[in-house]
C-alpha atoms as a PDB file:
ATOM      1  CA  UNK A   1     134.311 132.318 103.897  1.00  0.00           C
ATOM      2  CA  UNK A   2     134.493 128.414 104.289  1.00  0.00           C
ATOM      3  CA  UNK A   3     131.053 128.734 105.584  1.00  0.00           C
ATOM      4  CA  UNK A   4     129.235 130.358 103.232  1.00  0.00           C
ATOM      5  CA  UNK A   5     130.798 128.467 100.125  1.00  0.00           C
ATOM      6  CA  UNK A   6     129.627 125.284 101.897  1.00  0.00           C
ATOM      7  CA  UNK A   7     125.940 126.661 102.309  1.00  0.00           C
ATOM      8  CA  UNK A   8     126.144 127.586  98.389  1.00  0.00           C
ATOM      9  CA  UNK A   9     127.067 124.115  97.584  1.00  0.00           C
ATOM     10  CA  UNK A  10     124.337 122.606  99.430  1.00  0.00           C
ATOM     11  CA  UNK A  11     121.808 125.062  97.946  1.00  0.00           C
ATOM     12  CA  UNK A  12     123.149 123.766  94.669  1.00  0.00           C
ATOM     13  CA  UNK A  13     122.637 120.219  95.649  1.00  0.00           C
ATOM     14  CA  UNK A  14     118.969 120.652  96.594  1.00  0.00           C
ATOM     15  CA  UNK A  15     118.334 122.647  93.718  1.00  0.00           C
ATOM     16  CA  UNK A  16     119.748 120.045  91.364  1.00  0.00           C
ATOM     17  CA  UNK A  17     117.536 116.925  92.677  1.00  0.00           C
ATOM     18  CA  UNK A  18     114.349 118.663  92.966  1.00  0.00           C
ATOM     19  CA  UNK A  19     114.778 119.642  88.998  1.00  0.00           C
ATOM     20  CA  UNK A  20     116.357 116.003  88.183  1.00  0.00           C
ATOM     21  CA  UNK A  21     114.650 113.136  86.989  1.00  0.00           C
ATOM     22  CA  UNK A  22     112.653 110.713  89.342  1.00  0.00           C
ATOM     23  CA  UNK A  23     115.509 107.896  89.566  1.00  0.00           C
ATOM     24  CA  UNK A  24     112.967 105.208  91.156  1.00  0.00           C
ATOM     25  CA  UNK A  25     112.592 102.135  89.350  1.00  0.00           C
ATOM     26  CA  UNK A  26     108.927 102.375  86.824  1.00  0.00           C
ATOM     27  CA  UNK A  27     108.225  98.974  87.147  1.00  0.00           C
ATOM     28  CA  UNK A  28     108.686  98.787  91.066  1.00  0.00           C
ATOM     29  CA  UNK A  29     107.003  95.680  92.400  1.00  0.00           C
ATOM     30  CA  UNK A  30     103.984  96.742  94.431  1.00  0.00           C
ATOM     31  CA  UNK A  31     103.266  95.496  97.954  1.00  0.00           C
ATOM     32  CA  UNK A  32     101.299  91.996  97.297  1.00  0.00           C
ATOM     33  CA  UNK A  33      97.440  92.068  98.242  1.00  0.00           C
ATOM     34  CA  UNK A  34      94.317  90.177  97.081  1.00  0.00           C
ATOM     35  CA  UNK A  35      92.859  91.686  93.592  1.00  0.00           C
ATOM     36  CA  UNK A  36      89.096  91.802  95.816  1.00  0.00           C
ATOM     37  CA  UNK A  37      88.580  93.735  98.642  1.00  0.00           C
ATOM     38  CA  UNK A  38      85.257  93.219 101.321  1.00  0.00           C
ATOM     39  CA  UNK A  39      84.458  96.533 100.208  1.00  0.00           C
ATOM     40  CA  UNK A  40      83.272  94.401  97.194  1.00  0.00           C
ATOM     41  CA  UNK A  41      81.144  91.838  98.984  1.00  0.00           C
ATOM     42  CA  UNK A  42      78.292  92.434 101.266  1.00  0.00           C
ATOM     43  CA  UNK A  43      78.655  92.094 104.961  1.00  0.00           C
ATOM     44  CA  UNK A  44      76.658  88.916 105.938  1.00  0.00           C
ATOM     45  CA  UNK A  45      75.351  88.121 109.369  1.00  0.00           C
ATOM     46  CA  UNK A  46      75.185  84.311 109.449  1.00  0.00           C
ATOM     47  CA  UNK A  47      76.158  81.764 106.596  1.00  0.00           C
ATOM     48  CA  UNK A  48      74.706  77.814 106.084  1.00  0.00           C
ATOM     49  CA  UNK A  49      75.956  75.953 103.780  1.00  0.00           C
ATOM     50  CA  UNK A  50      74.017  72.082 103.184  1.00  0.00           C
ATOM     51  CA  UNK A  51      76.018  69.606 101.320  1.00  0.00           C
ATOM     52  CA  UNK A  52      73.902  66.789  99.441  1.00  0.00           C
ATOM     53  CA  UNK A  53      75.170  63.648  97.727  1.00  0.00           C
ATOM     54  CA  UNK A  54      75.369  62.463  94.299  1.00  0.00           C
ATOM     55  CA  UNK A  55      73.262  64.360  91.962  1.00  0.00           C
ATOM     56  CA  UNK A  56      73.906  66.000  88.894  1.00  0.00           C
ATOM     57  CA  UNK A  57      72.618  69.198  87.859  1.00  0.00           C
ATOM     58  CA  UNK A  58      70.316  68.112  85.125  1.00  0.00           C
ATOM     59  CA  UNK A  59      69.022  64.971  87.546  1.00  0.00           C
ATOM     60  CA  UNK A  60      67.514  68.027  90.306  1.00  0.00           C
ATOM     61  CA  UNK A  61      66.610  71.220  88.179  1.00  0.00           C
ATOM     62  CA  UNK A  62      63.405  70.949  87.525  1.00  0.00           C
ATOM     63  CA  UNK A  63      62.701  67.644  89.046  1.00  0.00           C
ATOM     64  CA  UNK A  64      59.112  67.354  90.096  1.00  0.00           C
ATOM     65  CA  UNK A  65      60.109  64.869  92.714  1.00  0.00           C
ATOM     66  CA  UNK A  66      62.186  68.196  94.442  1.00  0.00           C
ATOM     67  CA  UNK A  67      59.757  70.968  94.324  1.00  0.00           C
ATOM     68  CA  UNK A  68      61.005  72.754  97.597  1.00  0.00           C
ATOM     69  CA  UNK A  69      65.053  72.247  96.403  1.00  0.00           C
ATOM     70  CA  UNK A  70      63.287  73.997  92.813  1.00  0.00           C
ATOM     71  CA  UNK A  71      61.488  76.518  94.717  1.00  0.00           C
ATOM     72  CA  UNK A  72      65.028  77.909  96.382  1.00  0.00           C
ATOM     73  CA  UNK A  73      66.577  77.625  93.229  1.00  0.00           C
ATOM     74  CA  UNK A  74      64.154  80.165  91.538  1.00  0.00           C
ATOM     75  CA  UNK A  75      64.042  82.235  94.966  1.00  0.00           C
ATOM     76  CA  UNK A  76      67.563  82.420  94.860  1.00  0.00           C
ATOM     77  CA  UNK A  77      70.746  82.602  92.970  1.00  0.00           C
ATOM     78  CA  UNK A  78      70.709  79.340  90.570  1.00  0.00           C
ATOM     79  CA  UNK A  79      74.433  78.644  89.080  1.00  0.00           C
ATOM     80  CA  UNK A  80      73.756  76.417  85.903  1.00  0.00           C
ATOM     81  CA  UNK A  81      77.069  75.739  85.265  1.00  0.00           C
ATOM     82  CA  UNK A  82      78.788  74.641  88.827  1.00  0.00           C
ATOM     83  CA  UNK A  83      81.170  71.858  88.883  1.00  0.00           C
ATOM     84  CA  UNK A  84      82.712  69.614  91.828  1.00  0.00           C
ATOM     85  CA  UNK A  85      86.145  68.887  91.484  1.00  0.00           C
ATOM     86  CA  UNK A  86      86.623  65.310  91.606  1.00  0.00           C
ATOM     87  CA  UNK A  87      85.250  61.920  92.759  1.00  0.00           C
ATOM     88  CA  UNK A  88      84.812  60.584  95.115  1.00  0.00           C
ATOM     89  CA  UNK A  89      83.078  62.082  98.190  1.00  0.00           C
ATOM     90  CA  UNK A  90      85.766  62.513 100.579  1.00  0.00           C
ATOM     91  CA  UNK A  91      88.220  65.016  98.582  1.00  0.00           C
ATOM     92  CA  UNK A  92      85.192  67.299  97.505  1.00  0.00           C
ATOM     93  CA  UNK A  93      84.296  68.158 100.794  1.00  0.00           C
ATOM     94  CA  UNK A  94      88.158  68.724 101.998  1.00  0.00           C
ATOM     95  CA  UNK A  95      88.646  70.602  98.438  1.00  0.00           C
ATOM     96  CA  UNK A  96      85.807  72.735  99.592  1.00  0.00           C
ATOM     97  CA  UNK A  97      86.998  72.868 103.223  1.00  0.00           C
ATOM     98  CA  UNK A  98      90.479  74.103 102.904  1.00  0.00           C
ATOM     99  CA  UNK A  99      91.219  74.220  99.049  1.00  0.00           C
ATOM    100  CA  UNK A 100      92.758  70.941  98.756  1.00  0.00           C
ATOM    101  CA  UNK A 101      92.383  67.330  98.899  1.00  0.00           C
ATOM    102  CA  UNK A 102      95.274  67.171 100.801  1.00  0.00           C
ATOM    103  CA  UNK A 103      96.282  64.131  99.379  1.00  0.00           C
ATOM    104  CA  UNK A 104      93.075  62.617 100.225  1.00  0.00           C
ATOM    105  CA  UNK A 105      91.974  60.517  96.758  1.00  0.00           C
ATOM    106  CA  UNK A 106      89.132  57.989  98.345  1.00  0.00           C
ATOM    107  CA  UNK A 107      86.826  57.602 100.636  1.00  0.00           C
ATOM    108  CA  UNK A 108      88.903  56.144 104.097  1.00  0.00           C
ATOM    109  CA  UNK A 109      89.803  57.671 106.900  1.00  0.00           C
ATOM    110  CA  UNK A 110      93.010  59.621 106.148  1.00  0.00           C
ATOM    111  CA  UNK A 111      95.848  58.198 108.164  1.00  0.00           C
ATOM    112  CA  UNK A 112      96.895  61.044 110.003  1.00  0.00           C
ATOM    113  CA  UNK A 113      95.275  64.471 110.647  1.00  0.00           C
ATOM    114  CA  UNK A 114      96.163  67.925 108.768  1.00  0.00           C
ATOM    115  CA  UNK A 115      98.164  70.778 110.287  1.00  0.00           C
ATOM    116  CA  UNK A 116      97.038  73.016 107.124  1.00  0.00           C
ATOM    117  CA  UNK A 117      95.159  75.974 107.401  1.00  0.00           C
ATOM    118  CA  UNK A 118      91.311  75.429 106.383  1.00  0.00           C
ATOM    119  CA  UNK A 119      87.971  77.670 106.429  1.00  0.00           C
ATOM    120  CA  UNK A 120      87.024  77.427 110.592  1.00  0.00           C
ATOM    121  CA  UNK A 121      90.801  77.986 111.346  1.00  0.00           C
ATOM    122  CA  UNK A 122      91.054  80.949 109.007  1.00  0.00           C
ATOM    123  CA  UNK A 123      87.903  82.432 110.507  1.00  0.00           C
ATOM    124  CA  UNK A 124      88.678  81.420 114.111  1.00  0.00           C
ATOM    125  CA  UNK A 125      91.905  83.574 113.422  1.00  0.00           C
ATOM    126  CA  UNK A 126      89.732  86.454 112.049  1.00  0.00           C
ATOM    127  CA  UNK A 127      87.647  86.688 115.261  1.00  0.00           C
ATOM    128  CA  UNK A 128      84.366  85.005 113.508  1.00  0.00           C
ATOM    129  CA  UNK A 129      83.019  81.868 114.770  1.00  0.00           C
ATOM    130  CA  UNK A 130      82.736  78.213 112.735  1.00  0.00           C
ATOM    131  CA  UNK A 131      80.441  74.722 113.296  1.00  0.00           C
ATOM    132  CA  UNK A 132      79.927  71.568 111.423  1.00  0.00           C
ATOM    133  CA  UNK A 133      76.298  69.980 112.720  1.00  0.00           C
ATOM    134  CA  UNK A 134      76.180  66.272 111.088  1.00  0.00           C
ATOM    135  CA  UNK A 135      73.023  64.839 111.264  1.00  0.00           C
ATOM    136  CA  UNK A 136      73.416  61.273 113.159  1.00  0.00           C
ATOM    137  CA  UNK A 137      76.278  62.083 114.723  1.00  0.00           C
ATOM    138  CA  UNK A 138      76.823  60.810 118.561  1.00  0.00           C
ATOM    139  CA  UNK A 139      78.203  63.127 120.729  1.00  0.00           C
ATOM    140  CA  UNK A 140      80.630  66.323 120.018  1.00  0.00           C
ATOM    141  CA  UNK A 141      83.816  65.656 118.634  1.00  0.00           C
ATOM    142  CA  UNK A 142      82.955  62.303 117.452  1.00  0.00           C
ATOM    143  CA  UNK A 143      85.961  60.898 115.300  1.00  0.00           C
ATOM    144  CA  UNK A 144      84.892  57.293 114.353  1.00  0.00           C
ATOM    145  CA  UNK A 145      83.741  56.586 110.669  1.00  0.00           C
ATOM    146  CA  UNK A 146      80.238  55.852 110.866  1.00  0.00           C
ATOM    147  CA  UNK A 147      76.870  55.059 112.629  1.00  0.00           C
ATOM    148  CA  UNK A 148      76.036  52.259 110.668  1.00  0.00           C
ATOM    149  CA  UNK A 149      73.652  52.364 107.043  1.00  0.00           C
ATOM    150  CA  UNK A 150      72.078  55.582 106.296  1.00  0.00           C
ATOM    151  CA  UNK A 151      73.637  57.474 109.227  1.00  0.00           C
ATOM    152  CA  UNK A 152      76.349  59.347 110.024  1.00  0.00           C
ATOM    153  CA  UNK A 153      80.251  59.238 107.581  1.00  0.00           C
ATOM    154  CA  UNK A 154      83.205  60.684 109.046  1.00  0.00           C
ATOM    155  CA  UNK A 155      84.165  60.741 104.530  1.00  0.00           C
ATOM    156  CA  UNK A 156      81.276  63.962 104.622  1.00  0.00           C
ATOM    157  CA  UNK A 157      82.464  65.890 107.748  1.00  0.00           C
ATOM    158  CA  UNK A 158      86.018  67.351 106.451  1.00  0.00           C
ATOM    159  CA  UNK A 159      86.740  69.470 109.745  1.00  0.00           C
ATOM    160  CA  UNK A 160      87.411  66.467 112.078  1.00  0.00           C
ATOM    161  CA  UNK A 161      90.525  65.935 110.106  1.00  0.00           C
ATOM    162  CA  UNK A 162      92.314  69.066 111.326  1.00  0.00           C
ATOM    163  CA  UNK A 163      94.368  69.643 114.589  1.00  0.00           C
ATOM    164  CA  UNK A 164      93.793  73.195 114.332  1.00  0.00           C
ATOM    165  CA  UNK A 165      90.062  72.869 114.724  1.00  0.00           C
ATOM    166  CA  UNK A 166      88.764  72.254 117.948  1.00  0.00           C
ATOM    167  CA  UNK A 167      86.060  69.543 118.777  1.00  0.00           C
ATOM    168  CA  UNK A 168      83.489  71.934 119.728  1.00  0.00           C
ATOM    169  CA  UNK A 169      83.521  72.679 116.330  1.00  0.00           C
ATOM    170  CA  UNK A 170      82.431  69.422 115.259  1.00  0.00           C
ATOM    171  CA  UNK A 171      78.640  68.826 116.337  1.00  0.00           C
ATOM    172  CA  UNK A 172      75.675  66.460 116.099  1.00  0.00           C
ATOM    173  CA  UNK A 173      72.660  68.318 114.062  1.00  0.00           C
ATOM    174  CA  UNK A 174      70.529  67.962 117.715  1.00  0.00           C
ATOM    175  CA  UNK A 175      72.682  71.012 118.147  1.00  0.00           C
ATOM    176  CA  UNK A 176      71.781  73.783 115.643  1.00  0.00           C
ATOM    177  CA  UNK A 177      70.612  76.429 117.393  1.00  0.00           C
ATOM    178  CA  UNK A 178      66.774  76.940 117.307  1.00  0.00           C
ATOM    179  CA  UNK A 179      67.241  80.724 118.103  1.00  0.00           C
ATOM    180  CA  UNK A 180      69.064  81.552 114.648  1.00  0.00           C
ATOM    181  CA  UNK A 181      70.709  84.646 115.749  1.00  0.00           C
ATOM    182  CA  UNK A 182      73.251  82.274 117.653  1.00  0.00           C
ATOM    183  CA  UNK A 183      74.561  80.120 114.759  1.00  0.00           C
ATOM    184  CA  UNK A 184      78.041  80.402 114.371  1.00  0.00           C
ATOM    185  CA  UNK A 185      79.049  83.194 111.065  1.00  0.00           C
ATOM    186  CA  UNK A 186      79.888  80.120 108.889  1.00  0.00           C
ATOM    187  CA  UNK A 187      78.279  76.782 109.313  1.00  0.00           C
ATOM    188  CA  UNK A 188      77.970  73.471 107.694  1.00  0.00           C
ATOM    189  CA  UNK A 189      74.602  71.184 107.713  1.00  0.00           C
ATOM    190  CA  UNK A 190      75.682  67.698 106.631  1.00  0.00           C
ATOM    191  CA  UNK A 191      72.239  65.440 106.305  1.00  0.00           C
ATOM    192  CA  UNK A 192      72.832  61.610 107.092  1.00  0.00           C
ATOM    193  CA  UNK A 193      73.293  58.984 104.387  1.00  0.00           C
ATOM    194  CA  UNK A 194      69.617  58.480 104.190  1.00  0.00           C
ATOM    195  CA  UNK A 195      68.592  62.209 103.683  1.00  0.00           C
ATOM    196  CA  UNK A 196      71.406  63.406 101.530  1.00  0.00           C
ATOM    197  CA  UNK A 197      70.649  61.335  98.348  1.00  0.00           C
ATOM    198  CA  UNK A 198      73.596  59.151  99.025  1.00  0.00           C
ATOM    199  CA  UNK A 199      71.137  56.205 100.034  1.00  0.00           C
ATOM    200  CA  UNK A 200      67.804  58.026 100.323  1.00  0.00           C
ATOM    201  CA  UNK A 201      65.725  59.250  97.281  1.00  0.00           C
ATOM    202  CA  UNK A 202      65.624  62.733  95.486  1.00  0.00           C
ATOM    203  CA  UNK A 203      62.062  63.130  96.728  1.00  0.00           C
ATOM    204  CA  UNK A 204      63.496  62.205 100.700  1.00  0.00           C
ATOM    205  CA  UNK A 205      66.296  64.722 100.675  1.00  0.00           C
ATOM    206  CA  UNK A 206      63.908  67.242  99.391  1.00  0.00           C
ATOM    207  CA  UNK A 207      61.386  66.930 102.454  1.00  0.00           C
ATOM    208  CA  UNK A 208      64.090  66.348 104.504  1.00  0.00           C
ATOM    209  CA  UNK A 209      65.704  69.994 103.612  1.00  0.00           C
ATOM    210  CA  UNK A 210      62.097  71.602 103.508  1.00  0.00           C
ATOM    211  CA  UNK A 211      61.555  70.357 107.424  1.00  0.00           C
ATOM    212  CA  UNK A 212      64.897  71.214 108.554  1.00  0.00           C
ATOM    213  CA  UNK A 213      66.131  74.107 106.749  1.00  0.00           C
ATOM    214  CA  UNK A 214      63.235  76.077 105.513  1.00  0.00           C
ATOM    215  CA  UNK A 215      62.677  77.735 109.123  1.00  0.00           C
ATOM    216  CA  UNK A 216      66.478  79.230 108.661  1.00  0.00           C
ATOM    217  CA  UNK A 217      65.328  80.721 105.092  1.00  0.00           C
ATOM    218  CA  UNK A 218      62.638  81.837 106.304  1.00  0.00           C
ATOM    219  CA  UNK A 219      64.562  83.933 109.223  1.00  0.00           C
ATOM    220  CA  UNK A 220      67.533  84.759 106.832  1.00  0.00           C
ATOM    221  CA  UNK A 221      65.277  86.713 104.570  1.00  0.00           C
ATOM    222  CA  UNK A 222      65.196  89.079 107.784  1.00  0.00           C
ATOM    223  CA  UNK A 223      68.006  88.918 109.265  1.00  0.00           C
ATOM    224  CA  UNK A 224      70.753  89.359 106.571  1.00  0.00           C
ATOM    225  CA  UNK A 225      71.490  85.960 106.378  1.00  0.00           C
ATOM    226  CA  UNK A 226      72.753  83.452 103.696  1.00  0.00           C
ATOM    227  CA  UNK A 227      71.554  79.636 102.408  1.00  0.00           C
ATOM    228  CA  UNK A 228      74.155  78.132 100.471  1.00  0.00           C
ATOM    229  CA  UNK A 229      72.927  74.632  98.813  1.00  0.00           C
ATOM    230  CA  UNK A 230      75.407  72.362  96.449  1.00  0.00           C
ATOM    231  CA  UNK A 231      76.211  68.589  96.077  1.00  0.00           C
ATOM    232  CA  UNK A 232      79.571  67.021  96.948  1.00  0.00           C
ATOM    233  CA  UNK A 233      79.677  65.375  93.203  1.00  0.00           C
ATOM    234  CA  UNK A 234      77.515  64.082  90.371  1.00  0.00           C
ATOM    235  CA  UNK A 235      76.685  60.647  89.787  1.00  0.00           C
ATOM    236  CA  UNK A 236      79.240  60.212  86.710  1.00  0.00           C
ATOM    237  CA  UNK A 237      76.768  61.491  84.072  1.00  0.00           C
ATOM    238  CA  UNK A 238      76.691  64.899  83.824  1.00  0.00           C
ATOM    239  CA  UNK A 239      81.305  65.286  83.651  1.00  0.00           C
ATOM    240  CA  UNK A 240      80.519  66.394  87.138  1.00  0.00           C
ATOM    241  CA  UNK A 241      78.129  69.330  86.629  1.00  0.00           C
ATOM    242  CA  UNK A 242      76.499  69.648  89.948  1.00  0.00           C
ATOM    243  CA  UNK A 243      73.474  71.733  91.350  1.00  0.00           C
ATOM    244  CA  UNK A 244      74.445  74.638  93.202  1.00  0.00           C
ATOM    245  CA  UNK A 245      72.579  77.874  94.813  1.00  0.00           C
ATOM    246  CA  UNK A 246      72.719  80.620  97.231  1.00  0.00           C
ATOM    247  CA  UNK A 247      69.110  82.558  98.344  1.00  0.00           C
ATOM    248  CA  UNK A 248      69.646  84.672 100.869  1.00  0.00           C
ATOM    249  CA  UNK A 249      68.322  89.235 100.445  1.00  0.00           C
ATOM    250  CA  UNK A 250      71.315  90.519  99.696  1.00  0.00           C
ATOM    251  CA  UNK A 251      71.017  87.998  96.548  1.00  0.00           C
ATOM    252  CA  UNK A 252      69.725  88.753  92.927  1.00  0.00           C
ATOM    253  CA  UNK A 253      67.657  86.111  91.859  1.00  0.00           C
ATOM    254  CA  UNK A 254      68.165  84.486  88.543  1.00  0.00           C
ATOM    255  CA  UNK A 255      70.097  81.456  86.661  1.00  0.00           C
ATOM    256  CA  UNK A 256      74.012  82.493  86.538  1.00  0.00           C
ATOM    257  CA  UNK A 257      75.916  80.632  83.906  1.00  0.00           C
ATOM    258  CA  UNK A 258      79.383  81.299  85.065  1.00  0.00           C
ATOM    259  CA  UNK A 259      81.672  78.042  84.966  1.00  0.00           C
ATOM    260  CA  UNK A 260      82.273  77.454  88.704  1.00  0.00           C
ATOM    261  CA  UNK A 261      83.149  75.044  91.069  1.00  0.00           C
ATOM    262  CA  UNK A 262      83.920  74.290  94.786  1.00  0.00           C
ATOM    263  CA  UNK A 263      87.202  76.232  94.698  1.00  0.00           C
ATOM    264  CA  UNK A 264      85.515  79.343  93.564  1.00  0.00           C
ATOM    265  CA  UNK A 265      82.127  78.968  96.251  1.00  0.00           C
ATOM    266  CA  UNK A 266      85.526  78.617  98.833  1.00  0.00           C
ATOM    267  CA  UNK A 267      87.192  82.215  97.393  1.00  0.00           C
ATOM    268  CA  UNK A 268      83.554  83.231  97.650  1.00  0.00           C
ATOM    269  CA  UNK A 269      83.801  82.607 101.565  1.00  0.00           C
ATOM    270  CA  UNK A 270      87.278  83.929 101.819  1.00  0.00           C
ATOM    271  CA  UNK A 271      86.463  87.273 100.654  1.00  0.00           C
ATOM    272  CA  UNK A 272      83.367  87.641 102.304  1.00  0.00           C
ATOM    273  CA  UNK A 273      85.372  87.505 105.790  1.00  0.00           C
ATOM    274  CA  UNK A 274      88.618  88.857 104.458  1.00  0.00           C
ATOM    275  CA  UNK A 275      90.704  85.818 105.267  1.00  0.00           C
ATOM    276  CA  UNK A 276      93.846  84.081 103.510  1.00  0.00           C
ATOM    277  CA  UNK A 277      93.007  82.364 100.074  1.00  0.00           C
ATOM    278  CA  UNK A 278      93.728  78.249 100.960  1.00  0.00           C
ATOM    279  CA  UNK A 279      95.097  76.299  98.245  1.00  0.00           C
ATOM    280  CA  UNK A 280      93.823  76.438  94.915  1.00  0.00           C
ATOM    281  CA  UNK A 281      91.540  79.261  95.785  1.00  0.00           C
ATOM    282  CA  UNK A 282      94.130  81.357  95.276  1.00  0.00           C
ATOM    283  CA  UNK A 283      93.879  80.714  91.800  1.00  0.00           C
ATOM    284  CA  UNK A 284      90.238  81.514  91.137  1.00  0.00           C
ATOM    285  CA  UNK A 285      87.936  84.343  91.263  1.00  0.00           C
ATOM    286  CA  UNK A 286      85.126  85.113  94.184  1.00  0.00           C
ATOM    287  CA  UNK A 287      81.782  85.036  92.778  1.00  0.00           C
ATOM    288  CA  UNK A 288      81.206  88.560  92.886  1.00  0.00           C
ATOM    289  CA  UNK A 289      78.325  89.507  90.117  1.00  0.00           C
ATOM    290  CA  UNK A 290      75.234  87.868  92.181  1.00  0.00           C
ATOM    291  CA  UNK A 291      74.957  90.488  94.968  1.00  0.00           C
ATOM    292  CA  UNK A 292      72.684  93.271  95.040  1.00  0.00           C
END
């Protein structure tokens, strides 16, 4: 008799919460992810990115004294309205690095390295590979500050400040793989003093980048591969509007007036690879409307 009631009740009971309302909060808290997914980028086989020195957007575009730098800028995808971040050199490249100056406001040798996470740990972590090749620099590894005028600065190579990346990270440009297909999935191409406009003329940067680089665009256009071009700052006349452009196939060619600046080309990087958003990339969007 016992039994049975007890099997009525429970009947009951199931009967009850399966008509009931839904008690679960509406406005649960979702699990956290990133707004972008990959699924949203396209999957690119190598990336180089060049950093030049001083220029400001209206100084190169057009510039008849940097036809080849003009030529990539109409092959490719030309942002009009890019910005650096701050001056002078030193925190650009770090902001660009790992999304944060990281205290960093001049141009000396920071006084300890960073523990922070930056781009080459984050893809080192994701199983991709990373390399800095610095024109003029010694030997591998290489922390002093400089090789003298027009050479090598440790203030334009960001990645020897970091304990988590390794020296083989940190190259000279002798380096840079002549077979292409064995660059790293990310690297950085940091022309000496003399060939990045920082001492050296618009016109010498220009054949500089045509002798050195061109090759890789060339390749790229076959091999799903990227050329990513921008300066470090302006020269204080343009409120820091700074050239900026990626040509690469999986690019649509044409002038993109977005505001942007180093913090979004970083995101841009991020989300191409799926890693962690560093610093104050968190708070920007990827730059998402250029790809084919």
């Amino acid at each position: 008799m016992f039994k049975k009631w007890g099997i009525l009740i429970l009947l009951v009971v199931v009967v009850l919460n399966a008509c009931g309302p839904n008690l679960q909060p509406k406005n649960q808290t979702p699990i956290e992810k990133n707004i972008t997914t990959k699924g949203e980028f396209p999957n690119i086989d190598h990336i180089v990115i060049v950093i030049e020195e001083n220029r400001s957007q209206e100084a190169i575009e057009g510039n008849k004294k940097a036809p080849y730098i003009n030529s990539l800028m109409k092959q490719g995808a030309n942002f009009t309205n890019y910005y650096a971040i701050e001056h002078p050199s030193q925190p650009n490249y770090l902001d660009l690095f790992s999304g944060s100056n990281q205290g960093v406001t001049d141009d000396k040798v920071p006084n300890a390295k960073f523990t922070t996470d930056n781009l080459a740990s984050e893809l080192t972590a994701k199983n991709y590979t990373f390399a800095g090749y610095s024109e003029d620099l010694p030997s591998l590894g290489f922390e002093g500050e400089s090789t003298g005028p027009g050479g090598y600065a440790r203030k334009h190579n960001p990645w020897v400040n970091f304990t988590n990346v390794p020296k083989e990270a940190n190259q000279p440009l002798t380096n840079f793989p002549k077979d292409f297909s064995k660059l790293p999935t990310v690297s950085f191409v940091i022309p000496a003093l003399r060939n990045d406009m920082h001492d050296g003329s618009i016109k010498e940067a220009d054949d500089w980048l045509k002798e050195h680089i061109d090759p890789y665009v060339q390749w790229a256009t076959k091999h799903n591969s990227l050329l990513i071009v921008t300066w470090d700052e302006d020269d204080h006349s343009q409120d820091n509007k700074i050239p900026t452009f990626f040509v690469g196939p999986m690019v649509k060619p044409g002038q993109y007036n977005e505001k942007l600046n180093h913090y979004n080309l970083l995101r841009t990087l991020e989300d191409l690879y799926g890693l962690k958003h560093l610093g104050e990339s968190e708070r920007v969007e990827p730059i998402k409307n250029i790809w084919k």
